[in-house]
PDB file of N, CA and C in Angstrom:
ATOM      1  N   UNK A   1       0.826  -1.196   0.000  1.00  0.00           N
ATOM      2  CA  UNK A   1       0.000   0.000   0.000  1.00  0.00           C
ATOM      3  C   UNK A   1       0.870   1.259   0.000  1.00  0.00           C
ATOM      4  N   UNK A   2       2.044   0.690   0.681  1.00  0.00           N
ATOM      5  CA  UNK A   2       2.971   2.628   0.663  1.00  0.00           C
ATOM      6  C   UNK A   2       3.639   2.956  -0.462  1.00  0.00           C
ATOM      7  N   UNK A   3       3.585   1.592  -1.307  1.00  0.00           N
ATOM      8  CA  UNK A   3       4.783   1.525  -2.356  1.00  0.00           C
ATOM      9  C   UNK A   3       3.403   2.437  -3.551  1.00  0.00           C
ATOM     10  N   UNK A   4       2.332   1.856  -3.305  1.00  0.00           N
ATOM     11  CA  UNK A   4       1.159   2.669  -4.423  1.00  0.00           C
ATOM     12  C   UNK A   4       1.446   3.918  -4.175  1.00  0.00           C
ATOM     13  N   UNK A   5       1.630   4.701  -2.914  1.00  0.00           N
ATOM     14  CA  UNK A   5       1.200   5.770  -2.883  1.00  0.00           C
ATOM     15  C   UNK A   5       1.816   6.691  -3.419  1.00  0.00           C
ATOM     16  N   UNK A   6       3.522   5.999  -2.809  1.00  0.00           N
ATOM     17  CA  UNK A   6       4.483   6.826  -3.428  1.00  0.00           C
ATOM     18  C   UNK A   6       4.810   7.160  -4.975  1.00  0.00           C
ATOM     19  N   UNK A   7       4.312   5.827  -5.450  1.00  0.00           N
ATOM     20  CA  UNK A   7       4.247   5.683  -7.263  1.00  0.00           C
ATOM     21  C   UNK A   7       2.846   6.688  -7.232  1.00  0.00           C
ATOM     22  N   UNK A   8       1.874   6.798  -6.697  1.00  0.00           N
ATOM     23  CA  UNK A   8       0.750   8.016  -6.850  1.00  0.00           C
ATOM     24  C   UNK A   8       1.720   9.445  -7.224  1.00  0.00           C
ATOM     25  N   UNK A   9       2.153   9.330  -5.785  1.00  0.00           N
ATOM     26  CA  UNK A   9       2.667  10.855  -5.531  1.00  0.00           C
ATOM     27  C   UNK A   9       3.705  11.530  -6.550  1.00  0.00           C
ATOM     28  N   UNK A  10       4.847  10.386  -7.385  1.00  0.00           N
ATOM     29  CA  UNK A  10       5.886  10.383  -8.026  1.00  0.00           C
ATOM     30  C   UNK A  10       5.010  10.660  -9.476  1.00  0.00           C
ATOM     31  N   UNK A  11       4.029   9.728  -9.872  1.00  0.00           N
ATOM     32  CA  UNK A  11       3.805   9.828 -11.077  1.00  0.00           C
ATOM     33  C   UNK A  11       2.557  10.899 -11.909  1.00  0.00           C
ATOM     34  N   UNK A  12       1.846  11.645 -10.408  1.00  0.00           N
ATOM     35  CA  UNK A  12       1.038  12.150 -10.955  1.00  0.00           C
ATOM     36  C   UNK A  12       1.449  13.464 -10.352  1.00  0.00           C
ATOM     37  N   UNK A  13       2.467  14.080 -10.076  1.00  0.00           N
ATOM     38  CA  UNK A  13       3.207  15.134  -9.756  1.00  0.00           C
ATOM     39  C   UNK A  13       2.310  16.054  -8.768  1.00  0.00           C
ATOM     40  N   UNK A  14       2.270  15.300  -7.893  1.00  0.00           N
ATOM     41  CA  UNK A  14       1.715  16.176  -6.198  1.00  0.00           C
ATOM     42  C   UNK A  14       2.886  16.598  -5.874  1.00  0.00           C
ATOM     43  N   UNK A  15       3.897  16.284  -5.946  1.00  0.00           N
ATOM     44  CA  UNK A  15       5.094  17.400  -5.371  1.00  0.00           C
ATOM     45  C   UNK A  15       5.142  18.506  -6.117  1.00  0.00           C
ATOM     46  N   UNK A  16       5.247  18.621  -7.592  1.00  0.00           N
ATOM     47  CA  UNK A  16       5.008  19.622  -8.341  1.00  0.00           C
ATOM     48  C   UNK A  16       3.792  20.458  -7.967  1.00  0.00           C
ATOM     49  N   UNK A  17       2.693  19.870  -7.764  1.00  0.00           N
ATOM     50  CA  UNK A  17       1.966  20.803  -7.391  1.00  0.00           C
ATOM     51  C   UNK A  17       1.696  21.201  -5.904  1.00  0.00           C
ATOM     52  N   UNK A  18       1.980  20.624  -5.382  1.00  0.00           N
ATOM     53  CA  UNK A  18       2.152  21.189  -3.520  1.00  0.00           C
ATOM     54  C   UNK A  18       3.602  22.533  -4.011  1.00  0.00           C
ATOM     55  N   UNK A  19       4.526  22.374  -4.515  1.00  0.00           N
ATOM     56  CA  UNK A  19       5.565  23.538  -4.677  1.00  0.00           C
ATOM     57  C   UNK A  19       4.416  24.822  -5.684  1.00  0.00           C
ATOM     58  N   UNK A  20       3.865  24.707  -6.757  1.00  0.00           N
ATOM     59  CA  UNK A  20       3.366  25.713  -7.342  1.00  0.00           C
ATOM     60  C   UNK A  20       2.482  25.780  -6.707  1.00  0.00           C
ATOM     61  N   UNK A  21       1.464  25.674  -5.943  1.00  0.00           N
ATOM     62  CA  UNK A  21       0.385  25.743  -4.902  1.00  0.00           C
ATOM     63  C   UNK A  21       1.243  26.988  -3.656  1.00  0.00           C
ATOM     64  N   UNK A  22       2.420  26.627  -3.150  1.00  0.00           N
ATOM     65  CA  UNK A  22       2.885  26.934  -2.052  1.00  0.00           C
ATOM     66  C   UNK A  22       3.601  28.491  -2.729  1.00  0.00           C
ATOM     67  N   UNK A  23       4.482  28.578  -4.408  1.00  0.00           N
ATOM     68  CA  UNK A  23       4.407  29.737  -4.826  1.00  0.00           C
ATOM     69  C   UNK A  23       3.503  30.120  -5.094  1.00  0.00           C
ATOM     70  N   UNK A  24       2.635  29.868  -5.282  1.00  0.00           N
ATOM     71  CA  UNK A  24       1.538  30.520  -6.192  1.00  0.00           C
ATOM     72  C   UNK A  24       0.626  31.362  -5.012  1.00  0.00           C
ATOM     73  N   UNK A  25       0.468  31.403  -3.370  1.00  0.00           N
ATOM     74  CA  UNK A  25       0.627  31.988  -2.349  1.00  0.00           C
ATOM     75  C   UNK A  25       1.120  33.072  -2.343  1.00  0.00           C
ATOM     76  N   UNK A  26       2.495  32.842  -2.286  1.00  0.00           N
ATOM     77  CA  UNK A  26       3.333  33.916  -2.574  1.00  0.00           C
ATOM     78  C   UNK A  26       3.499  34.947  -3.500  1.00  0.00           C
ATOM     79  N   UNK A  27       3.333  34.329  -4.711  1.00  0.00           N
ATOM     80  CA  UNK A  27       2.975  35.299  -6.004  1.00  0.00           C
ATOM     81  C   UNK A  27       1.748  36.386  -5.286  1.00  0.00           C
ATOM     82  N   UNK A  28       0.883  35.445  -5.070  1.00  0.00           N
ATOM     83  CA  UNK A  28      -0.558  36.362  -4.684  1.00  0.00           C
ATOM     84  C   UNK A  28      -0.309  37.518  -4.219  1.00  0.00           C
ATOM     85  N   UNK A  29       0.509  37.094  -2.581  1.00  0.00           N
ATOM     86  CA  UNK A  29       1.168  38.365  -1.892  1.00  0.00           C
ATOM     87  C   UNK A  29       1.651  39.060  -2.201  1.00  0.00           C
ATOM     88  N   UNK A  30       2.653  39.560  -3.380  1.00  0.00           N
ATOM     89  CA  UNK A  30       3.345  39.953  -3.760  1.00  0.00           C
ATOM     90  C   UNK A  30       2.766  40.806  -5.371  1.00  0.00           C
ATOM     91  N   UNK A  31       1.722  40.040  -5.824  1.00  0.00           N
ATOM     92  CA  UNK A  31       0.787  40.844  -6.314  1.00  0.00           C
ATOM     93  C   UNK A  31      -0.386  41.520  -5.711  1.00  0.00           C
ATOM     94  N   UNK A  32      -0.806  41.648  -4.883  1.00  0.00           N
ATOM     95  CA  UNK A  32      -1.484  41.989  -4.222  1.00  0.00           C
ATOM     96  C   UNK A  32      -1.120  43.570  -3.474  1.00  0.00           C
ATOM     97  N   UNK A  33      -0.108  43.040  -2.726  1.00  0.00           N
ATOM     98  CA  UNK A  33       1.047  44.087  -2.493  1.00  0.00           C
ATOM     99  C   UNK A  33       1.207  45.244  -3.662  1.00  0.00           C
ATOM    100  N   UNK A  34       1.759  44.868  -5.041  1.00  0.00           N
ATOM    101  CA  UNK A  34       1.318  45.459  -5.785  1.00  0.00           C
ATOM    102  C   UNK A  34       0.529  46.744  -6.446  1.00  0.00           C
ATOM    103  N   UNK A  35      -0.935  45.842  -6.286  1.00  0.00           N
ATOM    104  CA  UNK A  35      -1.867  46.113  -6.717  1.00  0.00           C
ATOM    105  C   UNK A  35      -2.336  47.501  -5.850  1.00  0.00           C
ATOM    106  N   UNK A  36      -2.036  46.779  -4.600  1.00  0.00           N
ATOM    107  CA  UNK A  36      -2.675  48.212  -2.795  1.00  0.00           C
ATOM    108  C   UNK A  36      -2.018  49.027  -3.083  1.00  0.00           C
ATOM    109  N   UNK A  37      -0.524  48.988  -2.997  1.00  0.00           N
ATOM    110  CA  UNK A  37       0.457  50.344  -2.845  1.00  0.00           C
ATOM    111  C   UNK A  37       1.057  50.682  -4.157  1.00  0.00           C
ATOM    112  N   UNK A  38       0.489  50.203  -5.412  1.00  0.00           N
ATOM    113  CA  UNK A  38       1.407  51.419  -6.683  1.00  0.00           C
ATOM    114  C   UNK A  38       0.105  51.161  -7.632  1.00  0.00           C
ATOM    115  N   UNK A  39      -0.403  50.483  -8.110  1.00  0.00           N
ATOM    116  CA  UNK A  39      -1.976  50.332  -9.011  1.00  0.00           C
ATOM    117  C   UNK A  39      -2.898  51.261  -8.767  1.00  0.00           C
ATOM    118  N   UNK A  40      -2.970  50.784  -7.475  1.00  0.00           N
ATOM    119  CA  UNK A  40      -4.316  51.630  -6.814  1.00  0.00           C
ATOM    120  C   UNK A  40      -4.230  53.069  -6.833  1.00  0.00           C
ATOM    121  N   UNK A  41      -3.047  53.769  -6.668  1.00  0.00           N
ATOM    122  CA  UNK A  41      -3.015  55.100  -5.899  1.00  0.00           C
ATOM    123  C   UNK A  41      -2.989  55.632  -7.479  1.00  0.00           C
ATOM    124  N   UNK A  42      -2.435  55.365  -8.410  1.00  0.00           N
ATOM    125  CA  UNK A  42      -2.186  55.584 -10.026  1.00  0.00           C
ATOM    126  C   UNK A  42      -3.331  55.821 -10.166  1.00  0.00           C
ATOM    127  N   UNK A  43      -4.754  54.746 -10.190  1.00  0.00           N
ATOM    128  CA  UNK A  43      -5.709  54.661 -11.175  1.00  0.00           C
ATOM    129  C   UNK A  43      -6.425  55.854  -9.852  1.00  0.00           C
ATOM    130  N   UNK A  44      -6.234  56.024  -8.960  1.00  0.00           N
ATOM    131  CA  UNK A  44      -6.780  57.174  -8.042  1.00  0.00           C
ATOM    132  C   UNK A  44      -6.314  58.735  -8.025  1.00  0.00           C
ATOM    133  N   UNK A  45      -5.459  58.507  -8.587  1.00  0.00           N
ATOM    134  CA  UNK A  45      -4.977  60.027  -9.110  1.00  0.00           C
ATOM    135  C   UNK A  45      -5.814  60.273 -10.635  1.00  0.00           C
ATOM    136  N   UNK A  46      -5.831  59.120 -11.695  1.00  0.00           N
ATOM    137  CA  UNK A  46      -6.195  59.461 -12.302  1.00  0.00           C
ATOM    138  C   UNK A  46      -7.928  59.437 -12.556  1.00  0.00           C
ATOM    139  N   UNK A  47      -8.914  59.165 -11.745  1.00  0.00           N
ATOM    140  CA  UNK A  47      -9.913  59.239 -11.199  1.00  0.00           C
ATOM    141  C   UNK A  47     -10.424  60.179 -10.743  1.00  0.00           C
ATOM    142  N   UNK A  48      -9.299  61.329  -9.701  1.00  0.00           N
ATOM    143  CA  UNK A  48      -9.376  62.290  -9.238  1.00  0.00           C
ATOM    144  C   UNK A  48      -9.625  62.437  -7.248  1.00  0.00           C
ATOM    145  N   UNK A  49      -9.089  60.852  -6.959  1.00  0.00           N
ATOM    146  CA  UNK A  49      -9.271  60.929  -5.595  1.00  0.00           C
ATOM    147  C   UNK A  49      -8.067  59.947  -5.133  1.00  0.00           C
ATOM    148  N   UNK A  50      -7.635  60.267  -4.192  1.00  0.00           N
ATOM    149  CA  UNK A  50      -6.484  59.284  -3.398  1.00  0.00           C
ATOM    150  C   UNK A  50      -6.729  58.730  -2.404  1.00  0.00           C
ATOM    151  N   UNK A  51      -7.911  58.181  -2.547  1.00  0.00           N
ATOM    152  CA  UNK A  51      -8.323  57.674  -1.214  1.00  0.00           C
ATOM    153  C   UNK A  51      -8.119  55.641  -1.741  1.00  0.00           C
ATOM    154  N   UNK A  52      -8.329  55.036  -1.306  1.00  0.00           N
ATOM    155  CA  UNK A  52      -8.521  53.564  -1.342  1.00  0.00           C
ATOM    156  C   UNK A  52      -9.554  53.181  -2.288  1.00  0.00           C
ATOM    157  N   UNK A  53      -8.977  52.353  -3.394  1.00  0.00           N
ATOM    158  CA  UNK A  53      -9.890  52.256  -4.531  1.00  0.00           C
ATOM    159  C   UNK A  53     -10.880  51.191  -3.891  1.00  0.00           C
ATOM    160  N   UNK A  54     -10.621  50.079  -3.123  1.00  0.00           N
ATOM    161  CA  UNK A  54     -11.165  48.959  -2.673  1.00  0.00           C
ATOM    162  C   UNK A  54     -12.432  49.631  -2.069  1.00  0.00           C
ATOM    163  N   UNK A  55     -12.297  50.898  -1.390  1.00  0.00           N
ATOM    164  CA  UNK A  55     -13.525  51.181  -0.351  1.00  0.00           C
ATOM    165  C   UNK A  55     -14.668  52.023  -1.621  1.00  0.00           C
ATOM    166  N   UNK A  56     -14.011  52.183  -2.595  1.00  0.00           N
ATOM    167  CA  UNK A  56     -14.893  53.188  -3.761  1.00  0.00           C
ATOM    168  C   UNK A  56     -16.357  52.019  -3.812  1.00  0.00           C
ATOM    169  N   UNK A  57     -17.424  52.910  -3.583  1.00  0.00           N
ATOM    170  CA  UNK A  57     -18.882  52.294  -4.320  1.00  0.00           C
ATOM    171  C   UNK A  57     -19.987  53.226  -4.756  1.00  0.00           C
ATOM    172  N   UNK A  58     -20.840  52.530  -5.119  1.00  0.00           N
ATOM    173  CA  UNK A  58     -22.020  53.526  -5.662  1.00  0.00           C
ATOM    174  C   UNK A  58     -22.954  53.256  -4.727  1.00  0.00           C
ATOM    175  N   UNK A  59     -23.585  53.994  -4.277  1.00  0.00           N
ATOM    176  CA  UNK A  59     -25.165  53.848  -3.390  1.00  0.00           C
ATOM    177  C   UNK A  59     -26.404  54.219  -4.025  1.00  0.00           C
ATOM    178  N   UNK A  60     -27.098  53.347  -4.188  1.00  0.00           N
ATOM    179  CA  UNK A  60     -28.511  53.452  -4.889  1.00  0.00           C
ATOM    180  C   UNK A  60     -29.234  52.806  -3.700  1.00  0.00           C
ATOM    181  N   UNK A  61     -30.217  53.775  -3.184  1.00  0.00           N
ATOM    182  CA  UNK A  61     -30.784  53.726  -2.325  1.00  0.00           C
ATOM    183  C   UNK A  61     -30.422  53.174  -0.955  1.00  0.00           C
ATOM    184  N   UNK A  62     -30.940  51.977  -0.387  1.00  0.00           N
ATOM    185  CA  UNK A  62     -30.012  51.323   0.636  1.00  0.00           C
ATOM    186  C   UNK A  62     -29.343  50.665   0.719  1.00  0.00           C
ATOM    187  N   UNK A  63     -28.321  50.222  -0.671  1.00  0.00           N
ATOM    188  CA  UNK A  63     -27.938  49.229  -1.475  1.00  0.00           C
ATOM    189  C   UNK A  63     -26.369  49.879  -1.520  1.00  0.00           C
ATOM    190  N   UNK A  64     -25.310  49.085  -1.476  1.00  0.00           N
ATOM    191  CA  UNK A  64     -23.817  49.953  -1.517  1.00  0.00           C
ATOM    192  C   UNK A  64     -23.691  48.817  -2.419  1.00  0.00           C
ATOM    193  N   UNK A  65     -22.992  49.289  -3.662  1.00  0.00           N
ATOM    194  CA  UNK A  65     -22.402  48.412  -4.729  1.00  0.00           C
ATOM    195  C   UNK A  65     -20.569  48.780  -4.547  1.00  0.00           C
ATOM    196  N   UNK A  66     -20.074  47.633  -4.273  1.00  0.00           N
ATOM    197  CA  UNK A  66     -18.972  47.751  -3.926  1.00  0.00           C
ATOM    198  C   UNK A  66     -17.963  48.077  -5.291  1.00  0.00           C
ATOM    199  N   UNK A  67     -17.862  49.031  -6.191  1.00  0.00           N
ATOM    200  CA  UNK A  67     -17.299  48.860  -7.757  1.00  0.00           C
ATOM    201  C   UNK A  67     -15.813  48.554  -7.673  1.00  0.00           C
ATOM    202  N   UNK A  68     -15.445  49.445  -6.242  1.00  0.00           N
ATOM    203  CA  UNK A  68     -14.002  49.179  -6.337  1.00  0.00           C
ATOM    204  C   UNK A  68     -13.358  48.436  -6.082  1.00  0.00           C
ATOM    205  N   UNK A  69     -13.654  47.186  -5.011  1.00  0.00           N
ATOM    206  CA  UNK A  69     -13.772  46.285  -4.480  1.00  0.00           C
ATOM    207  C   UNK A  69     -13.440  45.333  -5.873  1.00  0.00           C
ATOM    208  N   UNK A  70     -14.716  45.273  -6.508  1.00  0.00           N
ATOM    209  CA  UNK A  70     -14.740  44.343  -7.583  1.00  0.00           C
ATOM    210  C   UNK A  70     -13.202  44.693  -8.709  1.00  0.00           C
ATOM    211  N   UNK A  71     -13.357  45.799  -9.210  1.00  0.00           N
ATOM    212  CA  UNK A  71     -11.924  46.469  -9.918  1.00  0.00           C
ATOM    213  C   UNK A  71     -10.781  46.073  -9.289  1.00  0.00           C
ATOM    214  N   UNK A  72     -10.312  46.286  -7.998  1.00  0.00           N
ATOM    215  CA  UNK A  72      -9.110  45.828  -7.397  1.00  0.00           C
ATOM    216  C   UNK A  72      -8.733  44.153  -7.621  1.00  0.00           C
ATOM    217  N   UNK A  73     -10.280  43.416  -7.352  1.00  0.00           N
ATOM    218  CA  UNK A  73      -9.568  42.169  -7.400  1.00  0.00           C
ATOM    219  C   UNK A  73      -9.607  41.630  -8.818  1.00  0.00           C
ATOM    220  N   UNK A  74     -10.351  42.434  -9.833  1.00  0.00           N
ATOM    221  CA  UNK A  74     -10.037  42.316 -11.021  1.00  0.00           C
ATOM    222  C   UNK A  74      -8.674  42.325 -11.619  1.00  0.00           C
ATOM    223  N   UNK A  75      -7.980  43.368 -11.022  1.00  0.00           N
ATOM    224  CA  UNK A  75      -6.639  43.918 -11.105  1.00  0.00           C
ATOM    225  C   UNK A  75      -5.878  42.906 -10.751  1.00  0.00           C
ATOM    226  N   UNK A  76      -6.120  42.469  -9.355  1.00  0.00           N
ATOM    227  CA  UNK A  76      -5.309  41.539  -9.068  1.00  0.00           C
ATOM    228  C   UNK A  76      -5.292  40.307  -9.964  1.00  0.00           C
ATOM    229  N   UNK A  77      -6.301  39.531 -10.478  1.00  0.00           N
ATOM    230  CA  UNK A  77      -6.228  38.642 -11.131  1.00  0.00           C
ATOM    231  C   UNK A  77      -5.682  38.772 -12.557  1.00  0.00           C
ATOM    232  N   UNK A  78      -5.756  39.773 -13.078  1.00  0.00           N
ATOM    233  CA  UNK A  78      -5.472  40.307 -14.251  1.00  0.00           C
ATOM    234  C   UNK A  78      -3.681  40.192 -14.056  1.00  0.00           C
ATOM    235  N   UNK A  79      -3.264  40.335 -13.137  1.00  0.00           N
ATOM    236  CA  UNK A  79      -1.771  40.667 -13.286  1.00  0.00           C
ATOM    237  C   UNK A  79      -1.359  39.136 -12.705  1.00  0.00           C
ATOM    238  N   UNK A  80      -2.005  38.453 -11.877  1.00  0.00           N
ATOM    239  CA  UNK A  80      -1.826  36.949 -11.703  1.00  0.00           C
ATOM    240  C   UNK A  80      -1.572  36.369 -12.691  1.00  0.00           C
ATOM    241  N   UNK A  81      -2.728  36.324 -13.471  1.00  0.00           N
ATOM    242  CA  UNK A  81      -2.634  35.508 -15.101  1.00  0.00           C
ATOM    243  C   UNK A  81      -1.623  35.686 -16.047  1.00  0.00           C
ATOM    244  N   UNK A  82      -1.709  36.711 -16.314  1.00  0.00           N
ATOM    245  CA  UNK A  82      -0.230  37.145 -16.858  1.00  0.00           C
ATOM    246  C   UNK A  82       0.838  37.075 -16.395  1.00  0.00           C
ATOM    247  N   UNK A  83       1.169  36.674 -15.008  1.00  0.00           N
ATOM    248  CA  UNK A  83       2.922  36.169 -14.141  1.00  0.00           C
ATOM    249  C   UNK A  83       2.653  34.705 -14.269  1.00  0.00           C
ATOM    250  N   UNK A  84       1.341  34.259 -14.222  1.00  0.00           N
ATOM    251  CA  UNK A  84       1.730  33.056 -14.407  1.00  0.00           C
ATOM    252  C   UNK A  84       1.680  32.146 -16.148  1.00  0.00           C
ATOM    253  N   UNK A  85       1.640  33.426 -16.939  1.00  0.00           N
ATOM    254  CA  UNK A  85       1.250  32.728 -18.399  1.00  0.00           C
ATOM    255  C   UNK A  85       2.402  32.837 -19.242  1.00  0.00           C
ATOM    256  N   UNK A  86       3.529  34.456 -18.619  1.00  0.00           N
ATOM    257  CA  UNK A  86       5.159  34.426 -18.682  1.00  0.00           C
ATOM    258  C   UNK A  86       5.836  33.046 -18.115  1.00  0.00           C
ATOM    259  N   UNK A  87       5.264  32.651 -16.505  1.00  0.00           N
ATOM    260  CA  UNK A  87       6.192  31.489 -15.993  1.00  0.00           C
ATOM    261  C   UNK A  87       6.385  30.493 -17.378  1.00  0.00           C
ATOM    262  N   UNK A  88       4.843  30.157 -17.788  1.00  0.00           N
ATOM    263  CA  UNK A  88       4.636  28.740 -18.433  1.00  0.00           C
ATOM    264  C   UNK A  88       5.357  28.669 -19.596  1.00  0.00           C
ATOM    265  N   UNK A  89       5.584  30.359 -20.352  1.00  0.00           N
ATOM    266  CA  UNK A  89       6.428  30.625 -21.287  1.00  0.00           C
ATOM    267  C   UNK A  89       7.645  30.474 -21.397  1.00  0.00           C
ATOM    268  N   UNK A  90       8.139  30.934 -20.325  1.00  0.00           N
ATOM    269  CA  UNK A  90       9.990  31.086 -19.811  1.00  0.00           C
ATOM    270  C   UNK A  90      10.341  29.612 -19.630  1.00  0.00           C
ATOM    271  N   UNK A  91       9.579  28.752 -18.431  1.00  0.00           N
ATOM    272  CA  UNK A  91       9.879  27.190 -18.353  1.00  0.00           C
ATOM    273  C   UNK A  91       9.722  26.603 -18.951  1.00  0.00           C
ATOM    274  N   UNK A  92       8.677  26.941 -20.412  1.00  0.00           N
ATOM    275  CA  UNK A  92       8.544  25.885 -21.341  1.00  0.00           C
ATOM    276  C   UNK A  92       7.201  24.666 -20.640  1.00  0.00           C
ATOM    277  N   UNK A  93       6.463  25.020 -20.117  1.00  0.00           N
ATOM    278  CA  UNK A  93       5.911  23.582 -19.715  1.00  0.00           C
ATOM    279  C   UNK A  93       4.755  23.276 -20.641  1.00  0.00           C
ATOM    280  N   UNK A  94       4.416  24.501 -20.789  1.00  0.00           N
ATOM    281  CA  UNK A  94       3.244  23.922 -22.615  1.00  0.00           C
ATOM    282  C   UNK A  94       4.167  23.217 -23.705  1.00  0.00           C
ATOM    283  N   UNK A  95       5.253  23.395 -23.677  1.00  0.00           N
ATOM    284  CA  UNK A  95       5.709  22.189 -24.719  1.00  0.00           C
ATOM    285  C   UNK A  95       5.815  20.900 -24.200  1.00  0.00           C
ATOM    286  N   UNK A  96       6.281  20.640 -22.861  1.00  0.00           N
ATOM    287  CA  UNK A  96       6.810  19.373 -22.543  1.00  0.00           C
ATOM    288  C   UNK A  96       4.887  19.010 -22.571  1.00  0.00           C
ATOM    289  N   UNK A  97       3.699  19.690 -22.164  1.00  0.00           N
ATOM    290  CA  UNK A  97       2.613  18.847 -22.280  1.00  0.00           C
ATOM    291  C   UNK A  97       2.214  18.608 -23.583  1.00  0.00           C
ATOM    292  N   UNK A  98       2.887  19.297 -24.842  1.00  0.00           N
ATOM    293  CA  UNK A  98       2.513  19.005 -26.339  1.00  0.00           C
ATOM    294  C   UNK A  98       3.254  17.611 -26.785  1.00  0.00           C
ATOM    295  N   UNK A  99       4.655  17.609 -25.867  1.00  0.00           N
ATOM    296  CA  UNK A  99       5.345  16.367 -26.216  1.00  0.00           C
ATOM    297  C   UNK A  99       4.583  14.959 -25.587  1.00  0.00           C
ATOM    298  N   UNK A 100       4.552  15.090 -24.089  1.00  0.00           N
ATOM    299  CA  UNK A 100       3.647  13.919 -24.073  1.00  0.00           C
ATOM    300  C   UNK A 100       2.543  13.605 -24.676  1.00  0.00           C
ATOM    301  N   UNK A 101       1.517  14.432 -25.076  1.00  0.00           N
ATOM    302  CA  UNK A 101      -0.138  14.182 -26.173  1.00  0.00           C
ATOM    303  C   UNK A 101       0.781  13.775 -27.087  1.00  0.00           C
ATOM    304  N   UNK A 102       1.891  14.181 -28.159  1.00  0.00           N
ATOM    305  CA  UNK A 102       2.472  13.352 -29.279  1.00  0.00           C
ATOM    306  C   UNK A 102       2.645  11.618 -29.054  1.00  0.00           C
ATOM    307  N   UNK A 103       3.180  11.734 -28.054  1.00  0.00           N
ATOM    308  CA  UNK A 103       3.854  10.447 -27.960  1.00  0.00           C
ATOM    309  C   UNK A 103       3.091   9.678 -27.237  1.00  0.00           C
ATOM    310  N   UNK A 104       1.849   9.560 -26.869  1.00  0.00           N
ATOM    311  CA  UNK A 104       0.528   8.935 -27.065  1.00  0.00           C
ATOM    312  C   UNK A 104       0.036   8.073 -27.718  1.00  0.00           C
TER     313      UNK A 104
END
């Protein structure tokens, strides 16, 4: 039973992904970081306010629509995708998955 698991763990790359799981954390932070202290204050100057884009909303009646909220983590994901669509570029790992589907 331990010998399966380890052939699990070896062949279907849970170490690989427990390590990009554990950067991919980090990336977050570090985009995120980002996003609060140099994104935000930019697209707030050019808006015309320097206050915290995250707290920006619209109020229609008793209703607070959070817009900025939504924009920030837009932002954030927006710049995620793209650090991680350079990684896949720079390491090459869309080819090594074109090579295994070949050799199929």
């Amino acid at each position: 039973m331990l010998k399966g698991f380890i052939d699990f763990v070896r062949e279907q790359g849970v170490i690989g992904l427990t390590i990009g799981f554990i950067i991919g954390g980090s990336v977050t932070k570090v985009v995120t970081a980002l996003v609060t202290d140099l994104v935000t204050p930019f697209i707030g100057l050019i808006l015309g306010s320097t206050r915290n884009l995250k707290e920006a909303y619209l109020l229609v009646g008793s209703s607070k629509f959070m817009w900025g909220d939504f924009i920030s983590n837009l932002i954030d994901f927006i710049v995620i995708a793209l650090i991680i669509y350079i990684l896949v570029k720079i390491i090459g790992v869309d080819r090594i998955d074109k090579k295994k589907q070949e050799n199929k």
